[in-house]
PDB file of N, CA and C in Angstrom:
ATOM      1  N   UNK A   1      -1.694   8.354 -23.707  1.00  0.00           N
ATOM      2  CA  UNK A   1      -1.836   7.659 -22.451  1.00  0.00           C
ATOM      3  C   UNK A   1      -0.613   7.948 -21.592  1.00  0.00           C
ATOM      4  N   UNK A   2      -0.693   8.243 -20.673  1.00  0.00           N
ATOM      5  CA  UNK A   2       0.053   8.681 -19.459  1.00  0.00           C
ATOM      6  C   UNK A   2       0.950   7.452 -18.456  1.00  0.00           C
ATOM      7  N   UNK A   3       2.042   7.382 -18.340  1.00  0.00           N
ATOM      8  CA  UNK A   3       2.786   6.305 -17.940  1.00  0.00           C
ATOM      9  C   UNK A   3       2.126   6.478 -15.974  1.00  0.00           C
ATOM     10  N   UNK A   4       1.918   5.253 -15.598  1.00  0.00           N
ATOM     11  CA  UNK A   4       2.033   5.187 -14.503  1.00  0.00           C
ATOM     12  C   UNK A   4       2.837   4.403 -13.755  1.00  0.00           C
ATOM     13  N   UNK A   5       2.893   4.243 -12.250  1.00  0.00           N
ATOM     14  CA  UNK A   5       4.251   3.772 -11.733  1.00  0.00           C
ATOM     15  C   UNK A   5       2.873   3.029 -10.320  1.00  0.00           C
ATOM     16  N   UNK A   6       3.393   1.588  -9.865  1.00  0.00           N
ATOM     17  CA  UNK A   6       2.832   1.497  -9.136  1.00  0.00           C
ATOM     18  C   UNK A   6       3.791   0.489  -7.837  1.00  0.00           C
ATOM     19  N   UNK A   7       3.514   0.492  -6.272  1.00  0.00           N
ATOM     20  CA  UNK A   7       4.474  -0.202  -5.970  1.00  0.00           C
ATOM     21  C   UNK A   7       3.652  -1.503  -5.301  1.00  0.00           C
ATOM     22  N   UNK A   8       4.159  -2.699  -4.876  1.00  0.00           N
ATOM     23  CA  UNK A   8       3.270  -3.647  -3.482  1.00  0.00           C
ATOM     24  C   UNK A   8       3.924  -3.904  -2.857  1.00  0.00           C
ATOM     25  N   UNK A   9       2.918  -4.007  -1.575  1.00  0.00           N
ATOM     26  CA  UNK A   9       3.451  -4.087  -0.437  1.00  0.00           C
ATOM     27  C   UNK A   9       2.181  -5.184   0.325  1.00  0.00           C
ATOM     28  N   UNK A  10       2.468  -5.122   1.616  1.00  0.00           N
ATOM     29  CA  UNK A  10       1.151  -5.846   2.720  1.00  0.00           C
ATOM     30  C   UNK A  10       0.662  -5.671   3.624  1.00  0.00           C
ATOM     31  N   UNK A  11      -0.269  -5.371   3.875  1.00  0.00           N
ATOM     32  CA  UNK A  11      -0.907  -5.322   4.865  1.00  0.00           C
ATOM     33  C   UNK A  11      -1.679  -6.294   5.781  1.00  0.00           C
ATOM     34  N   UNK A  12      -2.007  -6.303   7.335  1.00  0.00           N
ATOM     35  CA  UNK A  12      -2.655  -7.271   7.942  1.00  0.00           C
ATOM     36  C   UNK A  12      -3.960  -7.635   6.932  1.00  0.00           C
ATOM     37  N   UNK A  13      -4.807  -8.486   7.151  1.00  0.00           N
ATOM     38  CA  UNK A  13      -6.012  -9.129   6.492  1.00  0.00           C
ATOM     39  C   UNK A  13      -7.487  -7.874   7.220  1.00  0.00           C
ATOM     40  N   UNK A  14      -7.284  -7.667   8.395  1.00  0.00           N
ATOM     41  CA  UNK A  14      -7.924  -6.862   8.598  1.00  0.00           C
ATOM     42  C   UNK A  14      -8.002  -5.609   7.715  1.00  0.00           C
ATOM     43  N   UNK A  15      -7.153  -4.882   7.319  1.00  0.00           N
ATOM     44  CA  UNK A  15      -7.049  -3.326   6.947  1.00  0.00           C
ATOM     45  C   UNK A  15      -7.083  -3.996   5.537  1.00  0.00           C
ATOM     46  N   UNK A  16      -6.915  -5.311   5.030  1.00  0.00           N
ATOM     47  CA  UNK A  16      -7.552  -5.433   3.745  1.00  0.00           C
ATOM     48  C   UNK A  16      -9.231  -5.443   3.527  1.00  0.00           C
ATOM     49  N   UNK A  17      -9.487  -5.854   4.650  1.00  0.00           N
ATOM     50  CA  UNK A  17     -11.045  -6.105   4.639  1.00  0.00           C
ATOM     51  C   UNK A  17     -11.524  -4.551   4.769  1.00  0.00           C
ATOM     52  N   UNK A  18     -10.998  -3.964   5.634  1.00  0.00           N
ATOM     53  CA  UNK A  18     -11.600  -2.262   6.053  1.00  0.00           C
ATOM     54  C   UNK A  18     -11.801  -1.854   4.421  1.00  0.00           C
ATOM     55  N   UNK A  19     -10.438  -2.315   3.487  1.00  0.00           N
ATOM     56  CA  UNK A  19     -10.833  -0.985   2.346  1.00  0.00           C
ATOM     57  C   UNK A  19     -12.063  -2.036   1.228  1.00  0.00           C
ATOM     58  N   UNK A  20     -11.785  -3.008   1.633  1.00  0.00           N
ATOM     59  CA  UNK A  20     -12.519  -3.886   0.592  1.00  0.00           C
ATOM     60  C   UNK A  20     -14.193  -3.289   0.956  1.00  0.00           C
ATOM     61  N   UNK A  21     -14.485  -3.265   2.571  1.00  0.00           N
ATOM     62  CA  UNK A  21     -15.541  -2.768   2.688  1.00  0.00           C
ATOM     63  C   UNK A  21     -15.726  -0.973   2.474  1.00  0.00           C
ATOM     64  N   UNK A  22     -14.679  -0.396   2.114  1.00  0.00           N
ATOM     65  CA  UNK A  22     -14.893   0.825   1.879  1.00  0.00           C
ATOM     66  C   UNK A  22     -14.156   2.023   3.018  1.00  0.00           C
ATOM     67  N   UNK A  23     -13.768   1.904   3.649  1.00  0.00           N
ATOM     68  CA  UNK A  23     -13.069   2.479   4.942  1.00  0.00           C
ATOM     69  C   UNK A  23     -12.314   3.188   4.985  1.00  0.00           C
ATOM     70  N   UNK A  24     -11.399   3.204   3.618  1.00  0.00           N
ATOM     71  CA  UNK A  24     -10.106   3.700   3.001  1.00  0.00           C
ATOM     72  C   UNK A  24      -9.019   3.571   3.916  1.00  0.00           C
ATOM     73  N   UNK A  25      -7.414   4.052   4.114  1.00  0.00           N
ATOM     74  CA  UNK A  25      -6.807   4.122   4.487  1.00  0.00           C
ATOM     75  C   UNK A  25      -6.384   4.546   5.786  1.00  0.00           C
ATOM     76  N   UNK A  26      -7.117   5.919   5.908  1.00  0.00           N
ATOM     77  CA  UNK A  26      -7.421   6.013   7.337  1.00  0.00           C
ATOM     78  C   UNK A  26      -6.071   7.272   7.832  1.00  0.00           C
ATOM     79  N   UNK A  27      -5.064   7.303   7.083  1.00  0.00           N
ATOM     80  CA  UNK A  27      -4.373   7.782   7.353  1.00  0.00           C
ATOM     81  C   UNK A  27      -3.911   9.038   6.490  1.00  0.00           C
ATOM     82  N   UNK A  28      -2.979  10.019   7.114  1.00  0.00           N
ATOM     83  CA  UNK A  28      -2.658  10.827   5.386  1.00  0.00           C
ATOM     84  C   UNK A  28      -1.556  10.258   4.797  1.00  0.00           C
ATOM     85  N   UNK A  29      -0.138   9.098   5.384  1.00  0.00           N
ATOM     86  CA  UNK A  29       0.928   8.640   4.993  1.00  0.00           C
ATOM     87  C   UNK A  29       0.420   7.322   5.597  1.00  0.00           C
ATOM     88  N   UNK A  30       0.569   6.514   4.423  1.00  0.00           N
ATOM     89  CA  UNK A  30       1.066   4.991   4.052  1.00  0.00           C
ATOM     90  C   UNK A  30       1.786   4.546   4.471  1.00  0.00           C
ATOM     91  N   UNK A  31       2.261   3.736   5.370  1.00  0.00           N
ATOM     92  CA  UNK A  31       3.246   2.740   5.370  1.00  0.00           C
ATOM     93  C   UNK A  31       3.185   1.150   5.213  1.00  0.00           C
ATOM     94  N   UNK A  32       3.803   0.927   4.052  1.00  0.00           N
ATOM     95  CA  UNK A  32       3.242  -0.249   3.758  1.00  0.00           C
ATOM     96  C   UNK A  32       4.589  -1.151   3.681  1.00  0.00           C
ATOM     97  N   UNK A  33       4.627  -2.538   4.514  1.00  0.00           N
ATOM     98  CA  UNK A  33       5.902  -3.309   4.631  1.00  0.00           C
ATOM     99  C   UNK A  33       6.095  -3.748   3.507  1.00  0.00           C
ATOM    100  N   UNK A  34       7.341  -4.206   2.670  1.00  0.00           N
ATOM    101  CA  UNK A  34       7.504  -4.510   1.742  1.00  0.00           C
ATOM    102  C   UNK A  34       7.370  -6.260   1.751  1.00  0.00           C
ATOM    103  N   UNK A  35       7.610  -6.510   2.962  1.00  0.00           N
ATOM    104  CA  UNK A  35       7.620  -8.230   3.416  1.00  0.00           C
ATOM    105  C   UNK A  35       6.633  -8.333   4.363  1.00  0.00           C
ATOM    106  N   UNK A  36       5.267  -9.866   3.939  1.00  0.00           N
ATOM    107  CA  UNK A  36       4.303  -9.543   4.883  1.00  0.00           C
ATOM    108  C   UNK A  36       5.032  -9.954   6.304  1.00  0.00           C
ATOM    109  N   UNK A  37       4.426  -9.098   7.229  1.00  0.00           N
ATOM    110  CA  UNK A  37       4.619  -9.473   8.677  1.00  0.00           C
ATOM    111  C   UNK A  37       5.782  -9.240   8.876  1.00  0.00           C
ATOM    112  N   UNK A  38       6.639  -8.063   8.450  1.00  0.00           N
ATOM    113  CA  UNK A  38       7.701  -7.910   9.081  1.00  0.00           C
ATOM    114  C   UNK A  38       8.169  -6.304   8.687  1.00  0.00           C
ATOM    115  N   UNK A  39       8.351  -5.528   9.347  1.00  0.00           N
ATOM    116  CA  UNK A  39       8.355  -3.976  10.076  1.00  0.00           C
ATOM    117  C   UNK A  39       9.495  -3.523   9.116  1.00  0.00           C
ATOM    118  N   UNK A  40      10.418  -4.439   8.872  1.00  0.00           N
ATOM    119  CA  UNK A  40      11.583  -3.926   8.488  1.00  0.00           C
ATOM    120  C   UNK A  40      12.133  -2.765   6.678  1.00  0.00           C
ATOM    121  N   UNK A  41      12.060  -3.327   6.030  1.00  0.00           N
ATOM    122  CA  UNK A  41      11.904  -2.132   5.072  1.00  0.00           C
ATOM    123  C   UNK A  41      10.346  -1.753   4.476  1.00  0.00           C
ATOM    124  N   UNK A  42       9.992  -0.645   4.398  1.00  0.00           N
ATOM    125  CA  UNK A  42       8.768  -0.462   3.834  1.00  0.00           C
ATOM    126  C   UNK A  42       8.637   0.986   3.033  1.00  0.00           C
ATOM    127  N   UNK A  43       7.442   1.076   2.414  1.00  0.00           N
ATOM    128  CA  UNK A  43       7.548   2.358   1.268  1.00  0.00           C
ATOM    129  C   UNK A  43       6.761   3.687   2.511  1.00  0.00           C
ATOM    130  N   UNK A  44       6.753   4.527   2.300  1.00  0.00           N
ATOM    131  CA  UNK A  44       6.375   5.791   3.482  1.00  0.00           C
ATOM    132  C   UNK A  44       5.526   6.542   1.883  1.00  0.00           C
ATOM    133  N   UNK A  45       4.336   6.413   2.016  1.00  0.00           N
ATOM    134  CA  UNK A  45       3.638   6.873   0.709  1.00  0.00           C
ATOM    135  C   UNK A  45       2.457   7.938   1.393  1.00  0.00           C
ATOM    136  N   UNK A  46       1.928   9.169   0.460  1.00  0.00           N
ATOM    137  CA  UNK A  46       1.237  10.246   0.773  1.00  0.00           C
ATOM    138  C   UNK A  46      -0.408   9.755   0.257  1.00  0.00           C
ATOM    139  N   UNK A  47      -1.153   9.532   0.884  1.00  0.00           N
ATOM    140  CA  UNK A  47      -2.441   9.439   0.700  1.00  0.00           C
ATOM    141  C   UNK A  47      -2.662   9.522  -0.361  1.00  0.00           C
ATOM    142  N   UNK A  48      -2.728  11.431  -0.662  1.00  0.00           N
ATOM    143  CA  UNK A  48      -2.946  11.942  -1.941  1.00  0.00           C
ATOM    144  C   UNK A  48      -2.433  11.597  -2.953  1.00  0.00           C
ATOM    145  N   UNK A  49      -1.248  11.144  -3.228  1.00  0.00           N
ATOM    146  CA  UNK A  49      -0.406  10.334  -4.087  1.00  0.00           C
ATOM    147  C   UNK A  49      -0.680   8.950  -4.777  1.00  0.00           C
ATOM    148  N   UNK A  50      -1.476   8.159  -4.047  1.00  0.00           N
ATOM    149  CA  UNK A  50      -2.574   7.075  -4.377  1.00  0.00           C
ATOM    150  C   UNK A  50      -3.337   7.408  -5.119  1.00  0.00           C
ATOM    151  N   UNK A  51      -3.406   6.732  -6.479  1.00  0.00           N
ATOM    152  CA  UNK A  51      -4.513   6.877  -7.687  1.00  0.00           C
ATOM    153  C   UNK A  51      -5.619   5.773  -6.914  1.00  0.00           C
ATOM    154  N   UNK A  52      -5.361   4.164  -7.407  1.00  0.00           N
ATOM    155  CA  UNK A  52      -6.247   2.893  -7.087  1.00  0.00           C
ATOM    156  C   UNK A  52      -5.086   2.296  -6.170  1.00  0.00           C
ATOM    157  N   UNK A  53      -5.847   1.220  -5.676  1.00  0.00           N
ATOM    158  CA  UNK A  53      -5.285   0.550  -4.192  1.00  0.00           C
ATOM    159  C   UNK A  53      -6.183  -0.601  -5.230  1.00  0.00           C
ATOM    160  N   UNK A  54      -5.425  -1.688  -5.634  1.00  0.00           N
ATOM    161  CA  UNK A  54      -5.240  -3.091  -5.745  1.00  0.00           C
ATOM    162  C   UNK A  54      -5.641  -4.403  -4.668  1.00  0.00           C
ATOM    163  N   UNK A  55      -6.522  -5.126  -4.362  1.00  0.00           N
ATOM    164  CA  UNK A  55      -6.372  -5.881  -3.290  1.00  0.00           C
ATOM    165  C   UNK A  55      -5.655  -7.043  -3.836  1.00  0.00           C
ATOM    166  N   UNK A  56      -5.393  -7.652  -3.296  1.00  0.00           N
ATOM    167  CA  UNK A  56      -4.366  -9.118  -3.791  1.00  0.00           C
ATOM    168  C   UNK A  56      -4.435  -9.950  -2.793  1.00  0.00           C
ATOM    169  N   UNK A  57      -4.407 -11.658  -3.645  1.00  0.00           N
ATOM    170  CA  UNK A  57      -4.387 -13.011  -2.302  1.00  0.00           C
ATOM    171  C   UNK A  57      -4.006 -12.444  -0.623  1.00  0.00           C
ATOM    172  N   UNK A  58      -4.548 -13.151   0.072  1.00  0.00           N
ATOM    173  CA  UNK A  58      -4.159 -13.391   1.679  1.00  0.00           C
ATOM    174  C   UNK A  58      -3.073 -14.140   1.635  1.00  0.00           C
ATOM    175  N   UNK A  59      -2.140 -14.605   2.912  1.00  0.00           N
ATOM    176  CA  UNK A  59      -1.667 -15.090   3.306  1.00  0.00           C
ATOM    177  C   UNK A  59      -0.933 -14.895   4.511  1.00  0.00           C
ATOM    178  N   UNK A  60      -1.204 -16.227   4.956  1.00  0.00           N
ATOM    179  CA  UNK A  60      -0.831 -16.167   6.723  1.00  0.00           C
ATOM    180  C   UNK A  60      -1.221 -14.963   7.630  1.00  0.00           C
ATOM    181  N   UNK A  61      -2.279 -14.609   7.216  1.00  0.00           N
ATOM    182  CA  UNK A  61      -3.006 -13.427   7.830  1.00  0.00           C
ATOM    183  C   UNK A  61      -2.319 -12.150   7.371  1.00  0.00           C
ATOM    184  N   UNK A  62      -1.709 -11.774   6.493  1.00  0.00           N
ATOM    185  CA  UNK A  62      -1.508 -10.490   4.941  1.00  0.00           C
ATOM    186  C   UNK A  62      -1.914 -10.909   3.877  1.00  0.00           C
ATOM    187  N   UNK A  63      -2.546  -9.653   3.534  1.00  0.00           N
ATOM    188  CA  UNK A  63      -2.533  -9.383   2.294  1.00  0.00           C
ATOM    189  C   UNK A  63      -1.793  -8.658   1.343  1.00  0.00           C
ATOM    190  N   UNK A  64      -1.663  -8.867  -0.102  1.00  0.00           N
ATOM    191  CA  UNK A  64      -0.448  -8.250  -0.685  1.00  0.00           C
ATOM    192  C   UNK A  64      -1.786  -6.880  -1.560  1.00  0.00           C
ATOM    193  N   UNK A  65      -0.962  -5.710  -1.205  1.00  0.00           N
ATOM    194  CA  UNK A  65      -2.195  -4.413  -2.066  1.00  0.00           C
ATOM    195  C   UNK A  65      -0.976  -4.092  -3.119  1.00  0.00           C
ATOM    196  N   UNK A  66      -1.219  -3.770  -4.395  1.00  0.00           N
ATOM    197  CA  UNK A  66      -0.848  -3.026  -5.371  1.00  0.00           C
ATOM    198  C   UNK A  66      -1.278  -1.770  -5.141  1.00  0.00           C
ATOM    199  N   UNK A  67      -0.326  -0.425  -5.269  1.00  0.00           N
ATOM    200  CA  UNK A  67      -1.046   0.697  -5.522  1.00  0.00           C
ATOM    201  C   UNK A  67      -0.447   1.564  -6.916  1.00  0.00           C
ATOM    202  N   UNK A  68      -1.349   1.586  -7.608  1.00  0.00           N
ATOM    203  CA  UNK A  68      -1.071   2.752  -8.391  1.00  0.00           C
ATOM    204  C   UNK A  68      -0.758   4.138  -8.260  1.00  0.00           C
ATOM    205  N   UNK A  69       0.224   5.033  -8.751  1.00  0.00           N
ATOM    206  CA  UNK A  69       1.060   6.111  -7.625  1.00  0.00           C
ATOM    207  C   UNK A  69       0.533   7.029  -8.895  1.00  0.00           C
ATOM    208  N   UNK A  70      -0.666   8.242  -8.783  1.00  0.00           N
ATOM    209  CA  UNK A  70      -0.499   9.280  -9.949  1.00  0.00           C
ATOM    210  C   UNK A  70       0.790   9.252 -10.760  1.00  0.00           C
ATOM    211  N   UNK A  71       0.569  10.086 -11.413  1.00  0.00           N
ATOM    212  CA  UNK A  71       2.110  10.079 -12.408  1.00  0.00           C
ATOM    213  C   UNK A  71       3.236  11.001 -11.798  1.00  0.00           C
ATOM    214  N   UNK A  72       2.907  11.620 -10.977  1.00  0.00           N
ATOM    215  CA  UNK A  72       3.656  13.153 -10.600  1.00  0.00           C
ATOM    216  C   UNK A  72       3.970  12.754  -8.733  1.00  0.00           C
ATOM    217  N   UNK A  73       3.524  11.174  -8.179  1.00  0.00           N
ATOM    218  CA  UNK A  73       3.705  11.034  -6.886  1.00  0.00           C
ATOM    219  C   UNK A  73       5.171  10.722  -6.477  1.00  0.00           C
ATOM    220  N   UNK A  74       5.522  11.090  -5.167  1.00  0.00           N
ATOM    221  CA  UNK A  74       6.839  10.663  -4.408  1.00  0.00           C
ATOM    222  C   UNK A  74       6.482   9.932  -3.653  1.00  0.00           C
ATOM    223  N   UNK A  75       7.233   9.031  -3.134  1.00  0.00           N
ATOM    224  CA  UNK A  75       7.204   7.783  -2.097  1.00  0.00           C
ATOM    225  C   UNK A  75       9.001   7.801  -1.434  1.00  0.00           C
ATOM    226  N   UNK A  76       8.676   7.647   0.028  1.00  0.00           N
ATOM    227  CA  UNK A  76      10.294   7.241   0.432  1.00  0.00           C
ATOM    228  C   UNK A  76      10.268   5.975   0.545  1.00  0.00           C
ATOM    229  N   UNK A  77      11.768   5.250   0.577  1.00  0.00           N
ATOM    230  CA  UNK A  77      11.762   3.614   1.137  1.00  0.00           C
ATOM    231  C   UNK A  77      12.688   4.240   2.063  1.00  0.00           C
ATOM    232  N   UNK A  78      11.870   3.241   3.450  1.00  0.00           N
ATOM    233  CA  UNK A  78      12.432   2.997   4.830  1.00  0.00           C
ATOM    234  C   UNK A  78      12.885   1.892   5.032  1.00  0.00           C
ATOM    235  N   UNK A  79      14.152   1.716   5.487  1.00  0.00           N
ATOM    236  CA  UNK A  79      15.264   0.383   5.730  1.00  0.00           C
ATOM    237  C   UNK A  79      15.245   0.397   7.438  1.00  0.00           C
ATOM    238  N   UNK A  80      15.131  -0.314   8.412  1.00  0.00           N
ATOM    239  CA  UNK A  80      15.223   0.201   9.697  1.00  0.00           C
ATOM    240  C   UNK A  80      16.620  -1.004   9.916  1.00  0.00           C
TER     241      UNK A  80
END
């Protein structure tokens, strides 16, 4: 069995609902805040690099996603 690595982060409640209904990501890079509702540090992740996308509780209009990162993925963290 193969070690995997996964990180969370949040997204609005909307773009939780898009993937819940199937919509996917939408993008080819991720950016996902590390704190809901606030811009300031977040992970900069490659589409392709996404194994599963996790949904997790709401709150205050975010949701928290788990993602599972293949075994062989890179991710940057952004501090602004």
């Amino acid at each position: 069995m193969s070690a995997s690595q996964s990180v969370v982060g949040f997204v609005s409640d909307a773009v939780a609902k898009g993937l819940h209904d199937g919509k996917g990501l939408g993008h080819e890079v991720l950016e996902l805040p590390l704190e809901a509702g606030k811009q300031g540090t977040h992970l900069r992740i490659q589409r392709k690099d996404i194994q599963e996308v996790r949904v997790g509780p709401s709150s205050g209009g975010h949701t928290s996603l788990q993602l599972i990162l293949r075994p062989d993925a890179t991710y940057d963290l952004v501090a602004r």
